[in-house]
Protein backbone atom coordinates (compact mmCIF):
# COMPACT_ATOMS: atom_id res chain seq x y z
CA UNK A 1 2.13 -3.78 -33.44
CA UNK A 2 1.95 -0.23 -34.70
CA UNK A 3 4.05 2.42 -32.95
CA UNK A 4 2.08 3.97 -29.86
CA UNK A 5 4.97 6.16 -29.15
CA UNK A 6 4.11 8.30 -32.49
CA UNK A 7 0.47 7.36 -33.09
CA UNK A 8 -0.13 10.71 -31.04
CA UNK A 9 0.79 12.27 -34.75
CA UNK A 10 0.14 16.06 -34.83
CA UNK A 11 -0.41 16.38 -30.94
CA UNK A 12 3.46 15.91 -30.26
CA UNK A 13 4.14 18.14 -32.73
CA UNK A 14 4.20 20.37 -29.87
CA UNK A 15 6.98 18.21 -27.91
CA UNK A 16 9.18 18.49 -31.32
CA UNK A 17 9.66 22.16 -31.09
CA UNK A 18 10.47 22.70 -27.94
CA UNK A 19 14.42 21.22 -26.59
CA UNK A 20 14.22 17.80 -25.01
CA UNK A 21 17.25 15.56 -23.83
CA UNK A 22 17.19 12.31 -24.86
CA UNK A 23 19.66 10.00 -23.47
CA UNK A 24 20.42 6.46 -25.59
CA UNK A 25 19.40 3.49 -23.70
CA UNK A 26 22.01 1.32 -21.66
CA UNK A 27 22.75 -1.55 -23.85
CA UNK A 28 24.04 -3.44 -21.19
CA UNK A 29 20.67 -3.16 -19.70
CA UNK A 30 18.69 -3.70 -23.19
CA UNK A 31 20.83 -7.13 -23.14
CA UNK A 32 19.08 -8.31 -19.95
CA UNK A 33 15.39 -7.12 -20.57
CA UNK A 34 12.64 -8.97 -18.65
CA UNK A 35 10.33 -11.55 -20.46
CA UNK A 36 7.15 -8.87 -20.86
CA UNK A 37 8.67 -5.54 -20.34
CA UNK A 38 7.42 -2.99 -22.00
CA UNK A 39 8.56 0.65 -22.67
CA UNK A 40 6.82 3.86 -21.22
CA UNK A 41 6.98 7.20 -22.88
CA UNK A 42 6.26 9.40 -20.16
CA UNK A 43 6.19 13.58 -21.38
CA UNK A 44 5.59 16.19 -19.27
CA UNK A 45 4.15 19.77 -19.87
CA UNK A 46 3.49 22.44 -17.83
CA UNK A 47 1.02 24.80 -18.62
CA UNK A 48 1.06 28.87 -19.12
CA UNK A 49 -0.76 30.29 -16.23
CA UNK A 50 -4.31 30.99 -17.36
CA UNK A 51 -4.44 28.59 -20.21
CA UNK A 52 -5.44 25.48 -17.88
CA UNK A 53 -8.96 25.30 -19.83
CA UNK A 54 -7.58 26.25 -23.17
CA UNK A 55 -5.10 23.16 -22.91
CA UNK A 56 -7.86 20.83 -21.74
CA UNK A 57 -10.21 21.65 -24.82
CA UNK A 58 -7.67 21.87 -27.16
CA UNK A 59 -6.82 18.14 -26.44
CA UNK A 60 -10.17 16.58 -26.10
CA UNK A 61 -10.59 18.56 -29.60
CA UNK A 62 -7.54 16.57 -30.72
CA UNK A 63 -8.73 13.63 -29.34
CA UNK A 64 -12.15 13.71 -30.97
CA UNK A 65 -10.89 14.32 -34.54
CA UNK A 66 -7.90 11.25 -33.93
CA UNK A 67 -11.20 9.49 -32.91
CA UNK A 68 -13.34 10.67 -35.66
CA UNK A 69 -10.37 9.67 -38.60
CA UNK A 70 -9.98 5.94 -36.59
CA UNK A 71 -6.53 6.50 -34.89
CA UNK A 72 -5.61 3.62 -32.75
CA UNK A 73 -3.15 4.80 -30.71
CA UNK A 74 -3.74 4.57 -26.91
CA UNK A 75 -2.60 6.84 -24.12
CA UNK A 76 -3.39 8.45 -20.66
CA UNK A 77 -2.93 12.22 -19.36
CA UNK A 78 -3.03 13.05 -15.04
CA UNK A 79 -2.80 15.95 -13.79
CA UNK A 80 0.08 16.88 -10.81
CA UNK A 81 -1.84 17.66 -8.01
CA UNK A 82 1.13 19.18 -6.01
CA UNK A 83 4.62 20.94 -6.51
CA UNK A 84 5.25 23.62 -8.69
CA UNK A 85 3.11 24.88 -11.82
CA UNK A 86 0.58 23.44 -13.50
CA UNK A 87 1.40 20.10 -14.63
CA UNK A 88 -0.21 17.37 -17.20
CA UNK A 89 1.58 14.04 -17.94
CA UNK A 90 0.85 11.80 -21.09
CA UNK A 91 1.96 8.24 -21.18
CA UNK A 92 1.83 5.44 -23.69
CA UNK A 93 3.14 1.72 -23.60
CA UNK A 94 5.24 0.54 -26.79
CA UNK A 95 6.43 -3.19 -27.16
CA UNK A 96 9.82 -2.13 -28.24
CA UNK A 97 12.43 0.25 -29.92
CA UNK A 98 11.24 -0.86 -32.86
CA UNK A 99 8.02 0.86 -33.45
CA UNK A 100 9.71 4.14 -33.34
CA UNK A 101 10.62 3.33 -37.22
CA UNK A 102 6.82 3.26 -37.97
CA UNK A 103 6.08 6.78 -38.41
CA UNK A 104 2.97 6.58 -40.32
CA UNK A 105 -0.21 8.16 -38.55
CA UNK A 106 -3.14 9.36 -41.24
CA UNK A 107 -5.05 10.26 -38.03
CA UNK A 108 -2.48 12.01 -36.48
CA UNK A 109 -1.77 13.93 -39.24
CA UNK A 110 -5.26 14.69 -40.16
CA UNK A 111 -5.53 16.59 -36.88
CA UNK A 112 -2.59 18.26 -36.45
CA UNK A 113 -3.79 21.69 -37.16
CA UNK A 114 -5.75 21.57 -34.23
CA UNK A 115 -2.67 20.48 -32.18
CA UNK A 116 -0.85 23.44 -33.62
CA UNK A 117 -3.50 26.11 -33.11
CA UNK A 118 -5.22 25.11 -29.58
CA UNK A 119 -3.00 22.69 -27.90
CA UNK A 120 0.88 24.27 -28.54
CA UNK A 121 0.10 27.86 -27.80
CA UNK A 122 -1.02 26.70 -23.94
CA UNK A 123 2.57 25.19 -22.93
CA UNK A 124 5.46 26.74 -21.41
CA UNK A 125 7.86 23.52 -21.60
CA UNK A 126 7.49 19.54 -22.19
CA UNK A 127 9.70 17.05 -21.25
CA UNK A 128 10.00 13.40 -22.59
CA UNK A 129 11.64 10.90 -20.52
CA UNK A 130 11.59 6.86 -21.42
CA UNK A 131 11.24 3.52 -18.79
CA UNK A 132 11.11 -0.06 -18.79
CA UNK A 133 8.47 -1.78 -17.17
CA UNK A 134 9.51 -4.18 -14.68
CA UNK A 135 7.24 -6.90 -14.21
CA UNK A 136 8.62 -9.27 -11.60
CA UNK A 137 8.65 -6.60 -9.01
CA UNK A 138 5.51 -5.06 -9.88
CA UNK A 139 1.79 -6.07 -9.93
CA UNK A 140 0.94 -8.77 -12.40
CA UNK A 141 -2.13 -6.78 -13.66
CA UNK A 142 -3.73 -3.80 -13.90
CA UNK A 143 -5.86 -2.20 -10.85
CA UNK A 144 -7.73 0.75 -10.98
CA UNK A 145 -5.54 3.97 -10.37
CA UNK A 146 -7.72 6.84 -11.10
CA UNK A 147 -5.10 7.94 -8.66
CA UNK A 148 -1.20 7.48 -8.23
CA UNK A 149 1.54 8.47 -5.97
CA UNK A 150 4.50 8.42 -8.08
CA UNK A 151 7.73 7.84 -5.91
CA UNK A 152 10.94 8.75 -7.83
CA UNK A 153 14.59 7.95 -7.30
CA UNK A 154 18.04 9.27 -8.49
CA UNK A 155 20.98 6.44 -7.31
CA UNK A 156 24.64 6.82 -7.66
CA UNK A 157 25.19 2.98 -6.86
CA UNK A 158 22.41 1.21 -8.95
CA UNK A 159 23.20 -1.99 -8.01
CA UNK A 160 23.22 -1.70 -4.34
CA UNK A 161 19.65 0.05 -4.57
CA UNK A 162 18.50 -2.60 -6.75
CA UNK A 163 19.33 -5.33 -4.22
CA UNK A 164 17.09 -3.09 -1.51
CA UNK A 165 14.56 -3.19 -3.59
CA UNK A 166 14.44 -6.97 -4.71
CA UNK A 167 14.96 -7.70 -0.98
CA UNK A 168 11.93 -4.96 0.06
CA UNK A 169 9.52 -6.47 -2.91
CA UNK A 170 10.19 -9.82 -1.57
CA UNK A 171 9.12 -8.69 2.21
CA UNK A 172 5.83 -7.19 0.70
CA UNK A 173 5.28 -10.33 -1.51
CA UNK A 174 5.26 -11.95 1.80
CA UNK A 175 3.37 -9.46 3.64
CA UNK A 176 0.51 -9.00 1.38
CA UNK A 177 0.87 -11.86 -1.10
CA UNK A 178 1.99 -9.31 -4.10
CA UNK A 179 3.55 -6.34 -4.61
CA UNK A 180 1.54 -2.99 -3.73
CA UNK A 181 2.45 -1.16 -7.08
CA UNK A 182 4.71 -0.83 -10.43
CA UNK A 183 8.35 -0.35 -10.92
CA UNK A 184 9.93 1.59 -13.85
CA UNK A 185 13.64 1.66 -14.90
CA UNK A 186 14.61 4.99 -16.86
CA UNK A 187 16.30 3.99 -20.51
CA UNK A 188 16.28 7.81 -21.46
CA UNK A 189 15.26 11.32 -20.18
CA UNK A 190 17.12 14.58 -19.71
CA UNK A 191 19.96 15.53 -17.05
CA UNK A 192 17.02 15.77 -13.83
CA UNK A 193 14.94 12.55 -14.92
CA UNK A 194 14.69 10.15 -12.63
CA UNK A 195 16.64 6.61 -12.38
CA UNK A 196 13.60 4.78 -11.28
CA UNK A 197 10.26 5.01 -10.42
CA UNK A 198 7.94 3.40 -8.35
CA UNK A 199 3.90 4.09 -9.12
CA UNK A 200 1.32 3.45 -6.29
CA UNK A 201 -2.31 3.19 -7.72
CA UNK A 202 -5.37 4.35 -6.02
CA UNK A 203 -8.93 3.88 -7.13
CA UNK A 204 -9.45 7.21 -5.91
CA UNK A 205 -8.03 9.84 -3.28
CA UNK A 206 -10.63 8.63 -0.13
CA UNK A 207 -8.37 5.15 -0.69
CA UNK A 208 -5.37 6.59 0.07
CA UNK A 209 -6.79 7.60 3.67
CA UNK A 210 -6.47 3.65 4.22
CA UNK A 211 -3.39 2.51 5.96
CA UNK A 212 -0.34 2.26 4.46
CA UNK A 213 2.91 0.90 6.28
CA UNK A 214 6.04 1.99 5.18
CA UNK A 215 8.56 -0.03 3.20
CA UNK A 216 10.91 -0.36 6.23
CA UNK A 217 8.59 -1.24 8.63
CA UNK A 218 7.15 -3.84 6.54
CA UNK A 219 10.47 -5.18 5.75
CA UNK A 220 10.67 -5.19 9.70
CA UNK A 221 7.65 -6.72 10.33
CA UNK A 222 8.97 -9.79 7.75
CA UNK A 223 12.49 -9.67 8.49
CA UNK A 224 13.35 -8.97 11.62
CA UNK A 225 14.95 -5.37 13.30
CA UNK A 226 18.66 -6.23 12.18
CA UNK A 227 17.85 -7.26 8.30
CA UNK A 228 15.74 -3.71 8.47
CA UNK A 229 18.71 -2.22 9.31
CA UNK A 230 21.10 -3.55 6.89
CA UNK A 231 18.43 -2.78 4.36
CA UNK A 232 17.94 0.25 5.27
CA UNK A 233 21.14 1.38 5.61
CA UNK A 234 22.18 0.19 1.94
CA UNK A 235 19.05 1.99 0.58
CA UNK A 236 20.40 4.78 2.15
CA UNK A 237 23.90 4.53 0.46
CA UNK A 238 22.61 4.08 -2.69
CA UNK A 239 20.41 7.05 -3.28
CA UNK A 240 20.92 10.54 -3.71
CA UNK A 241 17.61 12.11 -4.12
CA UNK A 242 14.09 10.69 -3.94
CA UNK A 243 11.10 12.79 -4.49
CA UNK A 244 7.34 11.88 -5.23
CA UNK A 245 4.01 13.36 -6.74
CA UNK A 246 0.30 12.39 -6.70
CA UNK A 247 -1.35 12.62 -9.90
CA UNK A 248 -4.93 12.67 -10.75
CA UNK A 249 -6.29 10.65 -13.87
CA UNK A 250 -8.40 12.73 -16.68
CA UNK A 251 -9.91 10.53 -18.73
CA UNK A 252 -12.17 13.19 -20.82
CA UNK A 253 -8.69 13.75 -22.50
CA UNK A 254 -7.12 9.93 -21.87
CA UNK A 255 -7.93 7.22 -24.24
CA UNK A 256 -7.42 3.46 -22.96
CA UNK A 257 -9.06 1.91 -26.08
CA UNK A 258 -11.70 0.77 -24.60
């Protein structure tokens, strides 16, 4: 498999000059990796004020020239909806560390000029951060999510957190026969990244006016009013911050591969 974390060629270029933290991956974790996890570059820009449209058409510029010169990389961008500034997020899907050694991209570099002339001059900061995938507590496929909420958690006591959450999953399993979204575990970011993420995906925004029960009450609903207390109170232990975003999908600039 050829390396979708650099496929994106000249268009990163942008991410390369500007500071990023990049932390090393856990090897304790890498040494305990989940049959079918993938990893997730997620990067983050926010945009000058005023150069929302010059951004947009500078990457589906980008995109049509990768296109054009038969790149194969794949990725998506959404747009924050909320919170501060005006924010895009790309993310690709690579099979492992690996790929990163493959840094050959004749599309990528056949369009890079455009990257450095329309796309760079439109961003104020980027930010790359890295997950694993989690498949036994997420979804087994793919749903549509022209939509997500994006749910994200900083822990100081990751294992106590990750035995809420196994013991949560397994209450919604039961509940609703699967679980309602995606997990991510962070493997690198800067000093503000998240520790984990949990994605909820929406076909579109009119779906998320459907009701949605809590994870504690659905726990309570399964469990029983004590074992949502215990729960809770251990999820509450565990985590320091938690934060989340709704993003919107914009697939003029995404490409799935489709």
């Amino acid at each position: 498999m050829k390396n979708r974390l650099l496929k994106i060629g000249g268009l990163l270029i942008l991410v390369a000059v500007i500071s990023i933290g990049i932390s090393p991956a856990d090897p304790a974790n890498a040494q305990t990796l989940e049959e079918g996890s993938l990893l997730l570059s997620v990067t983050e820009f926010t945009i000058k004020p005023g150069h929302d449209t010059q951004f947009r058409e500078g990457v589906k510029a980008w995109k049509s020239c990768y296109l054009e010169n038969e790149g194969d990389w794949t990725w998506d961008v959404w747009n924050r909806v909320q919170g501060e500034g005006n924010v895009y997020t790309l993310s690709s899907f690579m099979g492992s560390w690996a790929e990163m050694d493959d840094s050959s991209d004749e599309a990528g570099q056949a369009c890079q000029n455009l990257a450095q002339n329309l796309i760079n001059t439109s961003i104020e900061t980027a930010t790359r951060n890295f997950f694993r995938t989690m498949p036994s507590l997420s979804k087994s496929e793919a749903v549509p999510n022209n939509v997500i909420n994006v749910t994200n958690w900083r822990v100081n006591n990751r294992t106590l957190f990750m035995e809420t959450v196994d013991e949560i999953v397994a209450a919604t399993v039961s509940a609703f026969d699967e679980p309602r979204g995606y997990w991510r575990d962070a493997v690198g970011g800067d000093l503000n990244a998240p520790h984990f993420y949990f994605l909820a995906p929406f076909e579109n925004f009119a779906a998320m006016d459907a009701p949605w029960e809590d994870a504690f009450t659905v726990v309570e609903n399964e469990m029983g009013k004590s074992e949502r207390d215990r729960i809770e109170a251990n999820y509450l232990a565990s985590v320091d911050e938690v934060w989340s975003f709704m993003y919107r999908k914009i697939d003029d600039l995404s490409h799935s591969g489709n």
